[in-house]
C-alpha atoms as a PDB file:
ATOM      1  CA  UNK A   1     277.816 142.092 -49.708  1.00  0.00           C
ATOM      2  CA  UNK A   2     277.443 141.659 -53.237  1.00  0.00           C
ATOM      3  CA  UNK A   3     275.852 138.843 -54.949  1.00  0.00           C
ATOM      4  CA  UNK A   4     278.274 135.528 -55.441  1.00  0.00           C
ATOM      5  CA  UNK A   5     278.968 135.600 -58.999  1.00  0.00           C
ATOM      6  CA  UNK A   6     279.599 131.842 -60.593  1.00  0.00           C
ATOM      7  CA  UNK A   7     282.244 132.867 -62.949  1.00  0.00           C
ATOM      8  CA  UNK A   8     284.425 135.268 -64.546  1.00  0.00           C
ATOM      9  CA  UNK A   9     281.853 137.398 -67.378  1.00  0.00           C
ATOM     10  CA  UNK A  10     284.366 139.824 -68.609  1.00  0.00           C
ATOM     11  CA  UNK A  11     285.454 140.247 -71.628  1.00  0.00           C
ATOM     12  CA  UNK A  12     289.481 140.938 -72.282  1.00  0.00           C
ATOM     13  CA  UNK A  13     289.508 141.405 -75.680  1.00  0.00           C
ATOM     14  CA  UNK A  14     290.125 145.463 -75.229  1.00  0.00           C
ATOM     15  CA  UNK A  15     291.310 146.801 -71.892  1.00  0.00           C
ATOM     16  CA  UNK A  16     292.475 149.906 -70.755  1.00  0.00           C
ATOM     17  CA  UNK A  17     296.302 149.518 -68.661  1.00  0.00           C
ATOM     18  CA  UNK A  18     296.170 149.858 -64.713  1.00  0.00           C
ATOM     19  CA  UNK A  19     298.785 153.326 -64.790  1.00  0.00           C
ATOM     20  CA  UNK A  20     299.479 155.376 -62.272  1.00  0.00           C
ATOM     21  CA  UNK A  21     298.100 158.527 -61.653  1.00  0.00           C
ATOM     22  CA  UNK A  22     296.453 158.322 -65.016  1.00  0.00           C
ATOM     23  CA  UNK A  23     293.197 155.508 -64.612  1.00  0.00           C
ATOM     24  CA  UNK A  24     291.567 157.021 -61.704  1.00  0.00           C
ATOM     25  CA  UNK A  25     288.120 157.181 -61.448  1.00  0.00           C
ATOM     26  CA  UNK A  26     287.366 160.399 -63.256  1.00  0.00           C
ATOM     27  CA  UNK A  27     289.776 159.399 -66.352  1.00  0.00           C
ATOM     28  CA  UNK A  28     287.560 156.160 -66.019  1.00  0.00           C
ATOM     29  CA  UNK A  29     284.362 157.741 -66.193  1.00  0.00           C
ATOM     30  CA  UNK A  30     285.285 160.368 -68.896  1.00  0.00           C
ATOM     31  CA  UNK A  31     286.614 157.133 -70.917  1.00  0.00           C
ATOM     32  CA  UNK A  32     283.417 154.730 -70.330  1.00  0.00           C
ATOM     33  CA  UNK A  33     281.794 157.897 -72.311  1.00  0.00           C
ATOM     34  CA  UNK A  34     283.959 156.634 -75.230  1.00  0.00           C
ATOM     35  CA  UNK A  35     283.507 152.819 -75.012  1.00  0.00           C
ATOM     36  CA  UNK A  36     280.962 150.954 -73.412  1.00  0.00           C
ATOM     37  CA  UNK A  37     282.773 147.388 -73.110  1.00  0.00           C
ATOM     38  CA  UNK A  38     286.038 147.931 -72.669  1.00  0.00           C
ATOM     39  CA  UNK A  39     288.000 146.647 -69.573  1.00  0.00           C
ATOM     40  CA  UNK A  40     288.563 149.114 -67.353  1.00  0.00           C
ATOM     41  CA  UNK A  41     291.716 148.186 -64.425  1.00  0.00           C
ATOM     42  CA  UNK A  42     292.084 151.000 -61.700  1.00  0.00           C
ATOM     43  CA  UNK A  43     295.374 152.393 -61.092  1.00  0.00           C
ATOM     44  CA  UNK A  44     297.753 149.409 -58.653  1.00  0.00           C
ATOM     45  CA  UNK A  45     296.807 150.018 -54.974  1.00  0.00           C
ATOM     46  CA  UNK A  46     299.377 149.033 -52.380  1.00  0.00           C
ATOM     47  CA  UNK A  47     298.073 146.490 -49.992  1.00  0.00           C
ATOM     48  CA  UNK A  48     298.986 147.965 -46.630  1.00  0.00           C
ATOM     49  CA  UNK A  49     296.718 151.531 -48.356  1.00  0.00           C
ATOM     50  CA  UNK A  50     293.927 149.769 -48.859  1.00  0.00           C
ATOM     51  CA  UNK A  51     293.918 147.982 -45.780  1.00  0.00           C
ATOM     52  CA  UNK A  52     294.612 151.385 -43.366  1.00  0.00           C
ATOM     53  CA  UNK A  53     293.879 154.029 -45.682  1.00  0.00           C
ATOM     54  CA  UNK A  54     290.476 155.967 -46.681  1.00  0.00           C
ATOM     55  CA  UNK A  55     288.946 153.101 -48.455  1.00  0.00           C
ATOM     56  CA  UNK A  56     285.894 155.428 -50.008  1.00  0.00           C
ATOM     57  CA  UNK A  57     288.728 157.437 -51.643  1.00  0.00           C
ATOM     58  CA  UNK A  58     290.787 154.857 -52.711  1.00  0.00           C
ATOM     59  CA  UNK A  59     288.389 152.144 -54.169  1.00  0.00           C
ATOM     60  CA  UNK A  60     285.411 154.341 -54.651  1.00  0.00           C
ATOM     61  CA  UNK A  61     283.640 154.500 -58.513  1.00  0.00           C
ATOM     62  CA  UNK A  62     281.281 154.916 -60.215  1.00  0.00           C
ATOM     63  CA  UNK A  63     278.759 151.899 -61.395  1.00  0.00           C
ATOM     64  CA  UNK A  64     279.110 153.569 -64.867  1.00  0.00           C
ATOM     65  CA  UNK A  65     282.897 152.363 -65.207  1.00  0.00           C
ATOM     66  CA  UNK A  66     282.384 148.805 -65.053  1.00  0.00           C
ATOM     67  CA  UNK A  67     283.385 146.541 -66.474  1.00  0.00           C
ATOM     68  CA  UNK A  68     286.045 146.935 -63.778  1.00  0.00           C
ATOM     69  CA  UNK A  69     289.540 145.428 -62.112  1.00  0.00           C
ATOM     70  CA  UNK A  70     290.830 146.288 -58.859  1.00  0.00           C
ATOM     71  CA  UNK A  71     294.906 146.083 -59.277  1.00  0.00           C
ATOM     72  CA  UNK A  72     296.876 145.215 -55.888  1.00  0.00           C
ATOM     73  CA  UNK A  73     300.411 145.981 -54.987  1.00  0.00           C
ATOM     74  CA  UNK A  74     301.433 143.611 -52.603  1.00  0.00           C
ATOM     75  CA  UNK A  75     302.803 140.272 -51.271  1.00  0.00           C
ATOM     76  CA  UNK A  76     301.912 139.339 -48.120  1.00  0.00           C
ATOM     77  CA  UNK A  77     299.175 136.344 -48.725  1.00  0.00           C
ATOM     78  CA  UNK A  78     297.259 137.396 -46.131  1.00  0.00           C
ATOM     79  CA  UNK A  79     297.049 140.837 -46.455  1.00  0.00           C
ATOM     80  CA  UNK A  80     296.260 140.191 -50.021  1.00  0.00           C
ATOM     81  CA  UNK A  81     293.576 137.742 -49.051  1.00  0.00           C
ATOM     82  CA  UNK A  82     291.908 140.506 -46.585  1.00  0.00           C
ATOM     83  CA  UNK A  83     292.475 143.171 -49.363  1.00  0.00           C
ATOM     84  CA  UNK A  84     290.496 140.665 -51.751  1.00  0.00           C
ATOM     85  CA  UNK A  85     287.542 140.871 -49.694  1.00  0.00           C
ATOM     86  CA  UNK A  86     287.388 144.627 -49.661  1.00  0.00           C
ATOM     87  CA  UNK A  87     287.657 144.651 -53.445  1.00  0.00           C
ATOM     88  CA  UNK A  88     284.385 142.562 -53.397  1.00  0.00           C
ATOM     89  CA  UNK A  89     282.532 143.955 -51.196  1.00  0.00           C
ATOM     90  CA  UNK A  90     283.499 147.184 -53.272  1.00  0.00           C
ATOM     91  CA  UNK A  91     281.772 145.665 -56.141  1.00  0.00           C
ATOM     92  CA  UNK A  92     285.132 145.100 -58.686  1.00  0.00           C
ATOM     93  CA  UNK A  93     284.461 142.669 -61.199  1.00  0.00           C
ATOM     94  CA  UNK A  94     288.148 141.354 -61.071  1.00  0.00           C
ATOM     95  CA  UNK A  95     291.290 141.378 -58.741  1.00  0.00           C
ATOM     96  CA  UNK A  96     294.838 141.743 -60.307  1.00  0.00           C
ATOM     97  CA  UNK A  97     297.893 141.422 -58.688  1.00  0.00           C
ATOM     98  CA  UNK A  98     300.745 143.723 -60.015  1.00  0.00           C
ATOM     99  CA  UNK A  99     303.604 141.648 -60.151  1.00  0.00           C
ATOM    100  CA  UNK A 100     305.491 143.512 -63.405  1.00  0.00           C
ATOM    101  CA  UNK A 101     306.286 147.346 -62.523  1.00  0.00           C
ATOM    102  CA  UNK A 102     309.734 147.673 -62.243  1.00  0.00           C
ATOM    103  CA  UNK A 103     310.103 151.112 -60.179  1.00  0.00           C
ATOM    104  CA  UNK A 104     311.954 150.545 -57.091  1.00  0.00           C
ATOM    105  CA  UNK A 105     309.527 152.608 -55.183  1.00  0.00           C
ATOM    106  CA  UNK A 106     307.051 149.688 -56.042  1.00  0.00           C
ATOM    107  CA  UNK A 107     310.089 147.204 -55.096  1.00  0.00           C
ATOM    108  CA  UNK A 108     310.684 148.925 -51.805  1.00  0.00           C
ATOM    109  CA  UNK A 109     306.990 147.339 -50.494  1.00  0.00           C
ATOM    110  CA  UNK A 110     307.893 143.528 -52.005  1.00  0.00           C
ATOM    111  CA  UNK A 111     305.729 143.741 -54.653  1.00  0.00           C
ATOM    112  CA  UNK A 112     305.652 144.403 -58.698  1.00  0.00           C
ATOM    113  CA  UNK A 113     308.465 142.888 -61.015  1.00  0.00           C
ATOM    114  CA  UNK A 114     310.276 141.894 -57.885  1.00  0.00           C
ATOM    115  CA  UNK A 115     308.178 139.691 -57.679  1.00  0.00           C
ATOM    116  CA  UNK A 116     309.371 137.354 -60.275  1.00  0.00           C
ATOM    117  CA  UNK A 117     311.883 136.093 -58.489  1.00  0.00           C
ATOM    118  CA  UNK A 118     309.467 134.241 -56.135  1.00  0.00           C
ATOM    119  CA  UNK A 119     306.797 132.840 -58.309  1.00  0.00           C
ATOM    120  CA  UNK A 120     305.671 130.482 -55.645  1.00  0.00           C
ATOM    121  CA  UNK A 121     304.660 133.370 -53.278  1.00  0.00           C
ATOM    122  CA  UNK A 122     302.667 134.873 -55.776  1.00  0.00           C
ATOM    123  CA  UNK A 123     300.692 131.681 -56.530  1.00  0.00           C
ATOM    124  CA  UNK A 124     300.249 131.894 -52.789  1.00  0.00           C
ATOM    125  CA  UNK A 125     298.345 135.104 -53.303  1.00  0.00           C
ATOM    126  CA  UNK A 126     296.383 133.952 -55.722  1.00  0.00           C
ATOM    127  CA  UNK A 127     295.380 130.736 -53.907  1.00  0.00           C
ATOM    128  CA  UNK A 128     294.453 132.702 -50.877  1.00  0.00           C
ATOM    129  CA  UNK A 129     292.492 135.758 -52.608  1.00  0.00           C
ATOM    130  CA  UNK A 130     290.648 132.770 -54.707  1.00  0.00           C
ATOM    131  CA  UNK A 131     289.920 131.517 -51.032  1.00  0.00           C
ATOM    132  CA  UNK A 132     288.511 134.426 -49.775  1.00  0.00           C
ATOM    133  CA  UNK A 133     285.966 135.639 -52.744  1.00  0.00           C
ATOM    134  CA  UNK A 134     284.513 134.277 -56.280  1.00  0.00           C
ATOM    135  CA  UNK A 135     286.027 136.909 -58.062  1.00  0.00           C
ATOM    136  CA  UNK A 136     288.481 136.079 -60.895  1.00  0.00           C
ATOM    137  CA  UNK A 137     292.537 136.438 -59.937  1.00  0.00           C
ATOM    138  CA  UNK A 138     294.815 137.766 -62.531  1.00  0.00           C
ATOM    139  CA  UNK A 139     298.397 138.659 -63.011  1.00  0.00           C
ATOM    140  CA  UNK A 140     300.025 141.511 -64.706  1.00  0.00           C
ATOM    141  CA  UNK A 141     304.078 140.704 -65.418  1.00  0.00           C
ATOM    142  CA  UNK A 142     306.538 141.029 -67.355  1.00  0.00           C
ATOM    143  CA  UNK A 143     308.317 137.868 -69.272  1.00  0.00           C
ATOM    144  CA  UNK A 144     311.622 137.987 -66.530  1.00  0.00           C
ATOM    145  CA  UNK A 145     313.774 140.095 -65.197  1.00  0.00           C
ATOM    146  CA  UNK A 146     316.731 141.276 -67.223  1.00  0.00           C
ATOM    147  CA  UNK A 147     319.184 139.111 -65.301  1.00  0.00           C
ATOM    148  CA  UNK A 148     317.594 136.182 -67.038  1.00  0.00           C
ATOM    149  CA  UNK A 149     319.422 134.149 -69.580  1.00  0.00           C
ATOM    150  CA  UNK A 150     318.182 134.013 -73.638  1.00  0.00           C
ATOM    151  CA  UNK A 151     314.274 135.244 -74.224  1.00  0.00           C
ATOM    152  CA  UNK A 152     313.006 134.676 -70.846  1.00  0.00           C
ATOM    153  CA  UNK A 153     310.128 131.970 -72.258  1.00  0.00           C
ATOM    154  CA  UNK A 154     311.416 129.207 -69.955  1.00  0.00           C
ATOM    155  CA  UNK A 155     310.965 131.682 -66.571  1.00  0.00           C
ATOM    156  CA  UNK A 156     307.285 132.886 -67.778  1.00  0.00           C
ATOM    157  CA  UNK A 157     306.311 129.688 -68.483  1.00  0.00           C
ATOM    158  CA  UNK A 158     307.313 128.073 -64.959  1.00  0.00           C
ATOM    159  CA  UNK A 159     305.872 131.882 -63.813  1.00  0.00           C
ATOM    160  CA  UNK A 160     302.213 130.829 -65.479  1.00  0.00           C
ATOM    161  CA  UNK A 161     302.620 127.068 -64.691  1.00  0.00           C
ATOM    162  CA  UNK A 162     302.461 128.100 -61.096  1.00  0.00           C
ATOM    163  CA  UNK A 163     299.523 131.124 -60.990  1.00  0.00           C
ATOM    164  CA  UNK A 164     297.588 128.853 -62.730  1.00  0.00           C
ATOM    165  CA  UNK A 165     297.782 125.848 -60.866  1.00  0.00           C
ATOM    166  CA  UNK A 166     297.193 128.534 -57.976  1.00  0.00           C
ATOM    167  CA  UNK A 167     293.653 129.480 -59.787  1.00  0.00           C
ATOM    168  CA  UNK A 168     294.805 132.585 -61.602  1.00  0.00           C
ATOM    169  CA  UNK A 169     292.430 132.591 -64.284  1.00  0.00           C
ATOM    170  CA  UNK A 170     293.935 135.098 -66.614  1.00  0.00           C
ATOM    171  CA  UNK A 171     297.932 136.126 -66.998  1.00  0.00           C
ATOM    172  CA  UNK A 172     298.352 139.580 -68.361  1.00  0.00           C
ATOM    173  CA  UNK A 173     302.124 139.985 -69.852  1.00  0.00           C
ATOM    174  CA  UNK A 174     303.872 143.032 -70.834  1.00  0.00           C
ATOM    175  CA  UNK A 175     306.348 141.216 -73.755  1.00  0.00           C
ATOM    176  CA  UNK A 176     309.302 143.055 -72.335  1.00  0.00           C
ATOM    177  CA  UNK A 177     311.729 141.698 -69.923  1.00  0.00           C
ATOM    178  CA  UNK A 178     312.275 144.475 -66.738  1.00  0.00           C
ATOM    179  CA  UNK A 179     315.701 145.483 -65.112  1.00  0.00           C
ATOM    180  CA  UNK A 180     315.150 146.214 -61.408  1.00  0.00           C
ATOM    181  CA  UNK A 181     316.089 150.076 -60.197  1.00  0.00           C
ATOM    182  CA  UNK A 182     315.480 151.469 -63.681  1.00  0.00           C
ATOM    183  CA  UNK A 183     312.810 153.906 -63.894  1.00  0.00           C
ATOM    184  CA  UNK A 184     309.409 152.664 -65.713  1.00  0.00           C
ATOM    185  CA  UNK A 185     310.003 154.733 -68.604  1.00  0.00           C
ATOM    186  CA  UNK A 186     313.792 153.104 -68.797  1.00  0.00           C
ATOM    187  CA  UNK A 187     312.103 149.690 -68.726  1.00  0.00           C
ATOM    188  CA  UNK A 188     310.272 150.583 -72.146  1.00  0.00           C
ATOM    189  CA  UNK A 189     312.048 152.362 -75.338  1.00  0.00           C
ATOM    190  CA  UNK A 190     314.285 150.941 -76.791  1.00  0.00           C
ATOM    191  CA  UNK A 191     316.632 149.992 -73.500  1.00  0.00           C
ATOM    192  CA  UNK A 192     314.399 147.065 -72.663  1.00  0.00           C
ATOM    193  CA  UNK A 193     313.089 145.856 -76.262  1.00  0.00           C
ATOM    194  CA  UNK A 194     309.393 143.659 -77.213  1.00  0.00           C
ATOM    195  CA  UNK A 195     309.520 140.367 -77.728  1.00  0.00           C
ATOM    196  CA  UNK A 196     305.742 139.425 -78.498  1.00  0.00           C
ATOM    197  CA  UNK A 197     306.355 135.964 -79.836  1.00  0.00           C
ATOM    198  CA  UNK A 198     307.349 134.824 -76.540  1.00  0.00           C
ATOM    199  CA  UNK A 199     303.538 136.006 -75.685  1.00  0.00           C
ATOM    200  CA  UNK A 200     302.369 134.092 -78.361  1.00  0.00           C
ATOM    201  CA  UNK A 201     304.084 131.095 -77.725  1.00  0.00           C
ATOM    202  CA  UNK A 202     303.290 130.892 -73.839  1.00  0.00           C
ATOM    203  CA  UNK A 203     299.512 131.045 -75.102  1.00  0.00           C
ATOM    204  CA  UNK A 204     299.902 127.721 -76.845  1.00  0.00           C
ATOM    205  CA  UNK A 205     301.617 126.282 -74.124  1.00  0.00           C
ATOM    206  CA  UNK A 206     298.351 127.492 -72.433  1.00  0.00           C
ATOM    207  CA  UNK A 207     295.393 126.654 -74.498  1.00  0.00           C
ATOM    208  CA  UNK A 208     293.143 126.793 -71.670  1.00  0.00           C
ATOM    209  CA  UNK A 209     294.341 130.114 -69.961  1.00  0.00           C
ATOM    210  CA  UNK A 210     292.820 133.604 -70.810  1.00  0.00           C
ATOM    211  CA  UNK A 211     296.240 135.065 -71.782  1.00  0.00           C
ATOM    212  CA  UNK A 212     296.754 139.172 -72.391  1.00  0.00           C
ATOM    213  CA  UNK A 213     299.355 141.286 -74.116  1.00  0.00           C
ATOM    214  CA  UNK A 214     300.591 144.447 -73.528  1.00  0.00           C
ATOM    215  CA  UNK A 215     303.124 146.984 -74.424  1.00  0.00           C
ATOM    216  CA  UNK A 216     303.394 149.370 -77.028  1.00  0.00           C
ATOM    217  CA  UNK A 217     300.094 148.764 -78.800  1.00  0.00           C
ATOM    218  CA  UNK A 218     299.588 152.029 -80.629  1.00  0.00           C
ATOM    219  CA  UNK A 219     296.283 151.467 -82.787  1.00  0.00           C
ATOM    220  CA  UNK A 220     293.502 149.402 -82.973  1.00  0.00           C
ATOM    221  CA  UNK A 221     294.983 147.821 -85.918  1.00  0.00           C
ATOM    222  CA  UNK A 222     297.859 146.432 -83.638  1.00  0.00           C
ATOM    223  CA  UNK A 223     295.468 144.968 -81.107  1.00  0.00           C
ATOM    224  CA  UNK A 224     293.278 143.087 -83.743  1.00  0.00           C
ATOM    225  CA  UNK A 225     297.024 141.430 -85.097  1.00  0.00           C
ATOM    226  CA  UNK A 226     297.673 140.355 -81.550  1.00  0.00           C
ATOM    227  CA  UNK A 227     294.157 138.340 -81.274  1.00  0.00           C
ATOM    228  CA  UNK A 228     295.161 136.412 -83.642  1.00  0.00           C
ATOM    229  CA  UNK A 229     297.567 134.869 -80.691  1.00  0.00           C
ATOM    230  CA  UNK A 230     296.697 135.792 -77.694  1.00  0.00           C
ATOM    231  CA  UNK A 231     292.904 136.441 -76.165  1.00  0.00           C
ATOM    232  CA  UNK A 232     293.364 139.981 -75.144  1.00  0.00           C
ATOM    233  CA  UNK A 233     295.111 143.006 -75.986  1.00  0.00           C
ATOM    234  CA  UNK A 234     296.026 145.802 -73.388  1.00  0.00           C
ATOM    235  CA  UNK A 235     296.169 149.701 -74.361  1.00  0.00           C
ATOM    236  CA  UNK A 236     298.470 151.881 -72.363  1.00  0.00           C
ATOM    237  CA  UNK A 237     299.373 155.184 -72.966  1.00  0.00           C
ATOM    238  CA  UNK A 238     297.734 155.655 -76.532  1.00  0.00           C
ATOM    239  CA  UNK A 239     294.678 155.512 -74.232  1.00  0.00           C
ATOM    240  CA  UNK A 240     295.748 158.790 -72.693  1.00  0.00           C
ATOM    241  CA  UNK A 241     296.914 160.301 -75.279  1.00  0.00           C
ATOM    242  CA  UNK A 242     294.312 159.802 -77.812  1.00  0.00           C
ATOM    243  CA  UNK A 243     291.629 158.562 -76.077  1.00  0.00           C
ATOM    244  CA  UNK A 244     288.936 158.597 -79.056  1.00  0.00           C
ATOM    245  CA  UNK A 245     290.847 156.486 -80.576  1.00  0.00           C
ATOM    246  CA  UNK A 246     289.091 154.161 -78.906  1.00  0.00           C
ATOM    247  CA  UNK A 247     285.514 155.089 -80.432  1.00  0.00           C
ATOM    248  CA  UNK A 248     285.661 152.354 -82.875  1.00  0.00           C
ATOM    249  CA  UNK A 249     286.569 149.435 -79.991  1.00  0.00           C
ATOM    250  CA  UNK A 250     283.246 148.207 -79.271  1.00  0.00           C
ATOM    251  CA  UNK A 251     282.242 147.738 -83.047  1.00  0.00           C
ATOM    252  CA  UNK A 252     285.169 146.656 -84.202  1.00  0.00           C
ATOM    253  CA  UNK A 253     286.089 143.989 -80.983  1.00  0.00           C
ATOM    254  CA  UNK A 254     282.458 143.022 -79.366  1.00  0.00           C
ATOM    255  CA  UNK A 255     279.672 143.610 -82.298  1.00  0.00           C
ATOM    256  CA  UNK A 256     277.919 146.362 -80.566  1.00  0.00           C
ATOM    257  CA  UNK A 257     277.016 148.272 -82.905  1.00  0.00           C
ATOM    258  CA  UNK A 258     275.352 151.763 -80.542  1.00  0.00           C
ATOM    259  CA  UNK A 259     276.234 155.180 -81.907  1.00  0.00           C
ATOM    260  CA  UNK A 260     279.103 156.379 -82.232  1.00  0.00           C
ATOM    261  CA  UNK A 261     279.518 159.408 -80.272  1.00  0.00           C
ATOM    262  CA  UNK A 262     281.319 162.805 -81.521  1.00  0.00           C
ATOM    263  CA  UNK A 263     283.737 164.702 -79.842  1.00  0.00           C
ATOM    264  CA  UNK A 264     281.565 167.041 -79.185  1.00  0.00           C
ATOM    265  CA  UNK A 265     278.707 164.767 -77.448  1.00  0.00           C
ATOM    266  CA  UNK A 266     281.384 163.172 -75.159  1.00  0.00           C
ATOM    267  CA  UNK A 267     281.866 166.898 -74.035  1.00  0.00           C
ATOM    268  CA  UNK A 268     278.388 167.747 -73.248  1.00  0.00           C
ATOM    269  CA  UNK A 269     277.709 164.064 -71.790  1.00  0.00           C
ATOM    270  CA  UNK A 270     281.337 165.105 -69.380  1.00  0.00           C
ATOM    271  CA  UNK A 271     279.394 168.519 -68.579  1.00  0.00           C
ATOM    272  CA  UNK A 272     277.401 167.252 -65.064  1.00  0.00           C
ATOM    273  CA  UNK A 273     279.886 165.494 -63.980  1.00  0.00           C
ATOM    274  CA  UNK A 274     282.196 168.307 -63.968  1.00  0.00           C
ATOM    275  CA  UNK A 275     279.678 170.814 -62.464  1.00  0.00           C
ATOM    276  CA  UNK A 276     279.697 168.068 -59.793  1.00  0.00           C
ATOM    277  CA  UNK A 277     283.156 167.561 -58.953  1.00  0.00           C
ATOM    278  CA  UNK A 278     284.580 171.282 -59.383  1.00  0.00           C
ATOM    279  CA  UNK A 279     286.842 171.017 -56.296  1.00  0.00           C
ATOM    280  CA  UNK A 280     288.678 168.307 -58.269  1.00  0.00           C
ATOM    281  CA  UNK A 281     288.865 169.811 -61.495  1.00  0.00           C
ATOM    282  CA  UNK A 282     292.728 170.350 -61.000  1.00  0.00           C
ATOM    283  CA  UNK A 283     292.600 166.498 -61.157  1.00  0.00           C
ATOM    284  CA  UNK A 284     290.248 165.877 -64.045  1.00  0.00           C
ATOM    285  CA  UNK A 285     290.975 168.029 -66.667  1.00  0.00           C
ATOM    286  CA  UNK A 286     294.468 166.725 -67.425  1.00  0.00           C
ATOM    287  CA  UNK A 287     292.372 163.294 -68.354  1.00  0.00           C
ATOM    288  CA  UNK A 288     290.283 165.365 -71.074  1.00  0.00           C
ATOM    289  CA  UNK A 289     293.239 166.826 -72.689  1.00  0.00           C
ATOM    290  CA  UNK A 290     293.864 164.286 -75.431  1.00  0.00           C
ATOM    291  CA  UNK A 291     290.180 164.241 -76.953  1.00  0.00           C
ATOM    292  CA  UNK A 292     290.959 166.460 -79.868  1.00  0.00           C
ATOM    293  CA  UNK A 293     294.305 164.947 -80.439  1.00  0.00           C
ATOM    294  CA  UNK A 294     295.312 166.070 -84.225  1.00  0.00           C
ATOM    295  CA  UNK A 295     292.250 167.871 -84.571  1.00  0.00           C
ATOM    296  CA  UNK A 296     292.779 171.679 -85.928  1.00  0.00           C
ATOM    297  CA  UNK A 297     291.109 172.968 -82.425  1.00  0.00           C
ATOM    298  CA  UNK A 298     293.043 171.269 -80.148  1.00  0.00           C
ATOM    299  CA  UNK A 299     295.180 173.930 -78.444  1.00  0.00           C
ATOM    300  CA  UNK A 300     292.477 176.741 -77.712  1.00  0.00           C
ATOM    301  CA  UNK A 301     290.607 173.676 -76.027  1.00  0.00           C
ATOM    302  CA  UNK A 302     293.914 172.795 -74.024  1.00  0.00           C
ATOM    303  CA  UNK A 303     294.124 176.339 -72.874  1.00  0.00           C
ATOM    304  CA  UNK A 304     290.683 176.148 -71.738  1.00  0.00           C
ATOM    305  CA  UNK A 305     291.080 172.891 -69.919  1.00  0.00           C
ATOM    306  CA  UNK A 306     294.432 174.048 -68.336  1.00  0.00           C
ATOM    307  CA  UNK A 307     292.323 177.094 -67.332  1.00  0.00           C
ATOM    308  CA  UNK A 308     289.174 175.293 -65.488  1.00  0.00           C
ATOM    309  CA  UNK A 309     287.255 177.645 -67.038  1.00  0.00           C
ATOM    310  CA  UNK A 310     283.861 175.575 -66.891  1.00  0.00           C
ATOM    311  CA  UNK A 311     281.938 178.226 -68.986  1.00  0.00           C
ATOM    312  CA  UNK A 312     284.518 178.689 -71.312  1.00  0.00           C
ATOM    313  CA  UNK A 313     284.144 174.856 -71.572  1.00  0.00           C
ATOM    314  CA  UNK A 314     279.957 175.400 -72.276  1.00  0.00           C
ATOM    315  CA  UNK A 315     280.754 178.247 -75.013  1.00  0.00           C
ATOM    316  CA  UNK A 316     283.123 175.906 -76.711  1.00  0.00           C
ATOM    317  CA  UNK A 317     281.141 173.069 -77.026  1.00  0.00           C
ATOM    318  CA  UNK A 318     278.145 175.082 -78.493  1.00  0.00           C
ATOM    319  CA  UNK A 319     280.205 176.673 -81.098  1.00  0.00           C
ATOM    320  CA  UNK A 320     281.674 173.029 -82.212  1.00  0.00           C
ATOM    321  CA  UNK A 321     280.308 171.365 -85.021  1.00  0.00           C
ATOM    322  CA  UNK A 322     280.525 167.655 -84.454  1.00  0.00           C
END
């Protein structure tokens, strides 16, 4: 058992979007390489997996990736509860419930945007997994569902009213309303448009509550516009895509002021800890692809990647200049 800790010591000012098949453990690692203080959430986690399924494989990480969240898909209150104690004793820093993807394979097991039509039962949740650790409970949603008449504010607001009163101590929104049995990439574009004012405006109906926004931040410029509302700002896929991007985020967002490293160095740093997992390289060099997004070498090291050619790998790095 890990050591009680008093209260929440994360910072949310950067973090890194709980997506599927993307934030494992190895994209985590490769991306701690890049930032040392941004939030890291893992990918969502049903419930009934965690509870029956190969835990090691499932929750396991590396101490390097914290700071660290542990997003659930579920919502049965006591399953939730039970899977909250697993998630500490794993060592997360944070427990999330996912209550905003709207893919009906998520829907089919009663949990993600679905469940905005029962706010009270995911207060529940929250009240029980606060219960049953001293970990901090979030929320990741969306502002309603689609069905939902004019901007959505007056649903989110009775939707954060409730988690908080619940003890969710921080309420991550994606400013987009979601339409049930569209696919996730349907619920973004342009079908489902932003709205981050409503974001903004739920904040100062919340002084008190750590309050997040997400959706289609694509630079670091974006995210330090949306602190000037809101506490935190959540990266998605730009973190995939062009994961150096994030190089600047601890300067810029915490004051830390280490070295910066190259390219190059975050190679050579990734280098053990590929020679150590090659029976999963299949798995982790899709995660490496975007480092040299836009830069003139990018598609002879794609080729080498797509290859899992680990020496190839070594002979590129040593013939790079920075």
């Amino acid at each position: 058992m890990h050591e009680i800790q008093e209260k929440n010591t994360i910072n949310h000012k950067i973090s890194i979007a709980p997506m599927l098949d993307w934030t494992d453990r190895h994209f985590r690692f490769f991306l701690r390489q890049i930032t040392k203080k941004a939030v890291f959430y893992s990918e969502m986690i049903a419930a009934p997996a965690i509870l029956l399924g190969n835990k090691e494989k499932l929750l396991g990480f590396d101490e390097k990736e914290h700071p660290l969240v542990l997003q659930i898909g579920g919502s049965h209150p006591k399953m939730m509860q039970d899977c909250a104690r697993i998630g500490f004793d794993y060592g997360y820093k944070e427990l999330n419930i996912n209550a905003g993807c709207p893919s009906s394979r998520v829907q089919s097991g009663k949990f993600g945007a679905i469940l905005m039509k029962t706010p009270e039962l995911v207060a529940e949740c929250v009240s029980n997994m606060k219960a049953a650790t001293p970990l901090p409970v979030s929320v990741k949603t969306r502002i309603s569902l689609s069905d939902v008449a004019g901007d959505g504010f007056e649903a989110l607001f009775n939707f954060a009213n409730l988690v908080k009163q619940a003890g969710c101590a921080h309420l991550i929104v994606h400013a987009r309303k979601a339409k049930l049995n569209w696919s996730p990439k349907d619920n973004r574009a342009d079908k489902m448009g932003l709205n981050y004012d409503v974001v903004y405006r739920l904040k100062k109906s919340f002084p008190d509550m750590l309050i997040s926004i997400n959706g289609n931040i694509l630079s670091l410029e974006s995210a330090k516009q949306h602190l000037e509302y809101v506490d935190g700002a959540m990266i998605g896929r730009l973190a995939y895509g062009n994961p150096y991007i994030l190089a600047e985020v601890d300067q810029i967002f915490y004051q830390d002021d280490h070295l910066i490293l190259s390219r190059k160095e975050i190679l050579e740093n990734m280098m053990p800890y590929l020679e150590k997992n090659k029976e999963s390289l299949s798995i982790i060099m899709p995660h490496l692809m975007g480092l040299f997004h836009g830069q003139q070498n990018a598609k002879t090291y794609k080729q080498i990647l797509a290859a899992k050619d680990l020496e190839a790998l070594k002979t590129f790095i040593k013939n790079k200049e920075n």
